[in-house]
C-alpha atoms as a PDB file:
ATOM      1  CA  UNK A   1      10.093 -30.427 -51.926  1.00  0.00           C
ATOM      2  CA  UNK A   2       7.876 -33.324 -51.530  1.00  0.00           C
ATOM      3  CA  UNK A   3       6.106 -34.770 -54.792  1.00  0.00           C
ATOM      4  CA  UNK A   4       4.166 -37.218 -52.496  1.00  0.00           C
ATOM      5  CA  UNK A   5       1.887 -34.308 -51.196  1.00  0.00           C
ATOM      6  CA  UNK A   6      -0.782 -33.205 -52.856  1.00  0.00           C
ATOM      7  CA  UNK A   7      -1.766 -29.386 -53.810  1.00  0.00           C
ATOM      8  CA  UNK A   8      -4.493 -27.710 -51.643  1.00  0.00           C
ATOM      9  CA  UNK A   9      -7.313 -26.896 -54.029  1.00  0.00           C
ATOM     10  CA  UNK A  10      -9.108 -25.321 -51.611  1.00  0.00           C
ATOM     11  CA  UNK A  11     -13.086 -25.233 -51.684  1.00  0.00           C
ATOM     12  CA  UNK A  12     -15.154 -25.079 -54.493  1.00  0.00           C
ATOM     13  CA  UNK A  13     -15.977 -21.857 -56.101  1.00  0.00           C
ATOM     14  CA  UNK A  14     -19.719 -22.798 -57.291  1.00  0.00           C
ATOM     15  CA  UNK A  15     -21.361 -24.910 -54.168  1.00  0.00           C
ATOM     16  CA  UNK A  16     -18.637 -24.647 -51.665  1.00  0.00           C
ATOM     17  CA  UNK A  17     -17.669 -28.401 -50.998  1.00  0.00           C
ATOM     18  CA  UNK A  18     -14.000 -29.002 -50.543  1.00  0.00           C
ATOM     19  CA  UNK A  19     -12.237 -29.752 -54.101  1.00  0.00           C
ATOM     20  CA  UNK A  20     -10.001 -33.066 -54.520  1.00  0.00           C
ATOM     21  CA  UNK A  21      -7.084 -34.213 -56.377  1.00  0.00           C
ATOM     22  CA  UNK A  22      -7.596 -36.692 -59.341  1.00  0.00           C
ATOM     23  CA  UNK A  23      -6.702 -37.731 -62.638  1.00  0.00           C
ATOM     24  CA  UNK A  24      -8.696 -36.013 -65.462  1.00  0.00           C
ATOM     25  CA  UNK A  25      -9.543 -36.023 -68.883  1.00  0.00           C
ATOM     26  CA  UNK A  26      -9.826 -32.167 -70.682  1.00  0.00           C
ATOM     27  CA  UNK A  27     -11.608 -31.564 -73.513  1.00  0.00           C
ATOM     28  CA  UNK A  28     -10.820 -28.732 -75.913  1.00  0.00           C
ATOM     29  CA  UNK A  29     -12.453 -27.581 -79.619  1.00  0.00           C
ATOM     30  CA  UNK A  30      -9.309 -26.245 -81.225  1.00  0.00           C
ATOM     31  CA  UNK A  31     -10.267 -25.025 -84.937  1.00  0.00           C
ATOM     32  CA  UNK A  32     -13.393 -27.146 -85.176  1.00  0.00           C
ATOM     33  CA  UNK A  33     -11.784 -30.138 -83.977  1.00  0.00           C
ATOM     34  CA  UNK A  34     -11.999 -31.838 -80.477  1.00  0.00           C
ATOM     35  CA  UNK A  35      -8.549 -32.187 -78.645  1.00  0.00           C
ATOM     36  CA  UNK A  36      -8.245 -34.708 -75.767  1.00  0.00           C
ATOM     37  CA  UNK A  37      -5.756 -34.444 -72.998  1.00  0.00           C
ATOM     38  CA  UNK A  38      -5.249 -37.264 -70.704  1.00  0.00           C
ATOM     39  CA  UNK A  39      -4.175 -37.632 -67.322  1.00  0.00           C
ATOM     40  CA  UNK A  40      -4.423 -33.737 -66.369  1.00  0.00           C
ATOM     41  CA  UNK A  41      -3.967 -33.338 -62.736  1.00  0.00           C
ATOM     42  CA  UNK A  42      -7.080 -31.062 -61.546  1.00  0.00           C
ATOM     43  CA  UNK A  43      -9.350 -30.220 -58.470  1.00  0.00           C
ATOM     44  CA  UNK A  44     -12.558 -31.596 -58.700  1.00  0.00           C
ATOM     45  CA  UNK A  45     -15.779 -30.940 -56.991  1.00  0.00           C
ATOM     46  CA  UNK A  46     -17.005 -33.830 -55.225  1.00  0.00           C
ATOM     47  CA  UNK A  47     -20.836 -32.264 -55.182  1.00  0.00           C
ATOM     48  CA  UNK A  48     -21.065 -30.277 -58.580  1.00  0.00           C
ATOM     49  CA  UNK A  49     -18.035 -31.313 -60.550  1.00  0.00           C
ATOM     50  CA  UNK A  50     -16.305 -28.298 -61.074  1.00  0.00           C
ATOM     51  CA  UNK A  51     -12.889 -28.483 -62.316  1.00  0.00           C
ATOM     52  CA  UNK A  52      -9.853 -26.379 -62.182  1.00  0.00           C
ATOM     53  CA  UNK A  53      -5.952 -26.954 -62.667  1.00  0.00           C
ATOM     54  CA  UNK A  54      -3.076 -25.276 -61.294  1.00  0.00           C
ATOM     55  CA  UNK A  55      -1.488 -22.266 -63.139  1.00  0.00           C
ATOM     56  CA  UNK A  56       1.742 -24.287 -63.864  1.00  0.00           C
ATOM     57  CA  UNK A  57      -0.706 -27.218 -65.239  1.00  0.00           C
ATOM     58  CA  UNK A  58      -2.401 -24.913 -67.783  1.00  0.00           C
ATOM     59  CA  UNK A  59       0.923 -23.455 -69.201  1.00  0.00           C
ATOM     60  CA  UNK A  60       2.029 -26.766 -69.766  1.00  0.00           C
ATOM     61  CA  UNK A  61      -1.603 -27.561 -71.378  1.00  0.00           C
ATOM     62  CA  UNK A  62      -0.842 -24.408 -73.887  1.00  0.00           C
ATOM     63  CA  UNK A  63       2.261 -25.705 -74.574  1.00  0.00           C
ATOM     64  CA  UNK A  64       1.083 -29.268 -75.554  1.00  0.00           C
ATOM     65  CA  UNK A  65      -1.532 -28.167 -77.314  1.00  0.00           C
ATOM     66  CA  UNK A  66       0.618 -25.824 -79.060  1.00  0.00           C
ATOM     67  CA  UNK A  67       3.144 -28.224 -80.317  1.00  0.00           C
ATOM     68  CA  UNK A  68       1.441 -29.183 -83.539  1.00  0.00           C
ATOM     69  CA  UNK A  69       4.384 -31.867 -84.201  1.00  0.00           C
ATOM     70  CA  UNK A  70       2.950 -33.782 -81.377  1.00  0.00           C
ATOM     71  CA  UNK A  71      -0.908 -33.266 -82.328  1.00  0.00           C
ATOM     72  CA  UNK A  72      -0.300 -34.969 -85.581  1.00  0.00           C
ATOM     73  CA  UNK A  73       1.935 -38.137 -83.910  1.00  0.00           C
ATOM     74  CA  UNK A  74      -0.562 -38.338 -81.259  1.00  0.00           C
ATOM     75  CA  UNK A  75      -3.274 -41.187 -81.192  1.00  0.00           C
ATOM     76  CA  UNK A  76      -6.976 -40.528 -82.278  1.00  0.00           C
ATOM     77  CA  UNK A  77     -10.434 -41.891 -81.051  1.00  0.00           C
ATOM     78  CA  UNK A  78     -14.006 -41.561 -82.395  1.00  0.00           C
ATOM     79  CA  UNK A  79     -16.709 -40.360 -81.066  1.00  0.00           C
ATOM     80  CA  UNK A  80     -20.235 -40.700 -81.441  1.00  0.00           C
ATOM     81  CA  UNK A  81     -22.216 -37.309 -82.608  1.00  0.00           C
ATOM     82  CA  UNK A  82     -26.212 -37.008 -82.088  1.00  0.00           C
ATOM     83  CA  UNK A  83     -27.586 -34.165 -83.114  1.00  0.00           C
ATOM     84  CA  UNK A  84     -29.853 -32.492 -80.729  1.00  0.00           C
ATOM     85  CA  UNK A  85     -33.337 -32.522 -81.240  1.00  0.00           C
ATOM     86  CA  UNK A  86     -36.176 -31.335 -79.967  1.00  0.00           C
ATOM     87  CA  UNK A  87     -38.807 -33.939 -79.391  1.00  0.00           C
ATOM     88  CA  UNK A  88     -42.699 -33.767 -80.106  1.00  0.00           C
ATOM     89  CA  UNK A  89     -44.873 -33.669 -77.552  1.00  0.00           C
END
């Protein structure tokens, strides 16, 4: 098999444009807190952003997520929170 090719993602379920590989960061809120996975290989919408990841690619996400051994050796960052709030006209 060659690992220099690069998986069809085919076109892009919300606007149609054709998706393309790259190199993302996924978010995920796992009991209140925010989980950061680097490096996930995904399709990506070149027009509207839309994401998805290969089958195989969101087992293994699972999995990593999973492993709560590696959650607590793995490295944190902060973030900035602002609340949401309606401004007055």
């Amino acid at each position: 098999m060659n690992n220099n090719r690069k998986y069809d993602y085919g076109w892009c379920n919300v606007c149609g444009e054709r998706m393309e590989e790259k190199r993302i960061k996924q978010d995920f809120w796992i009991k209140g807190k925010l989980i950061v996975i680097e490096e996930v290989p995904a399709g990506v919408c070149p027009q509207c952003g839309e994401k998805v990841v290969k089958a195989d690619v969101g087992r293994q996400i699972a999995t990593l997520i999973e492993n709560a051994r590696r959650l607590r050796k793995a490295k944190t960052i902060s973030v900035p929170l602002i609340r949401y709030a309606k401004e007055v006209a």
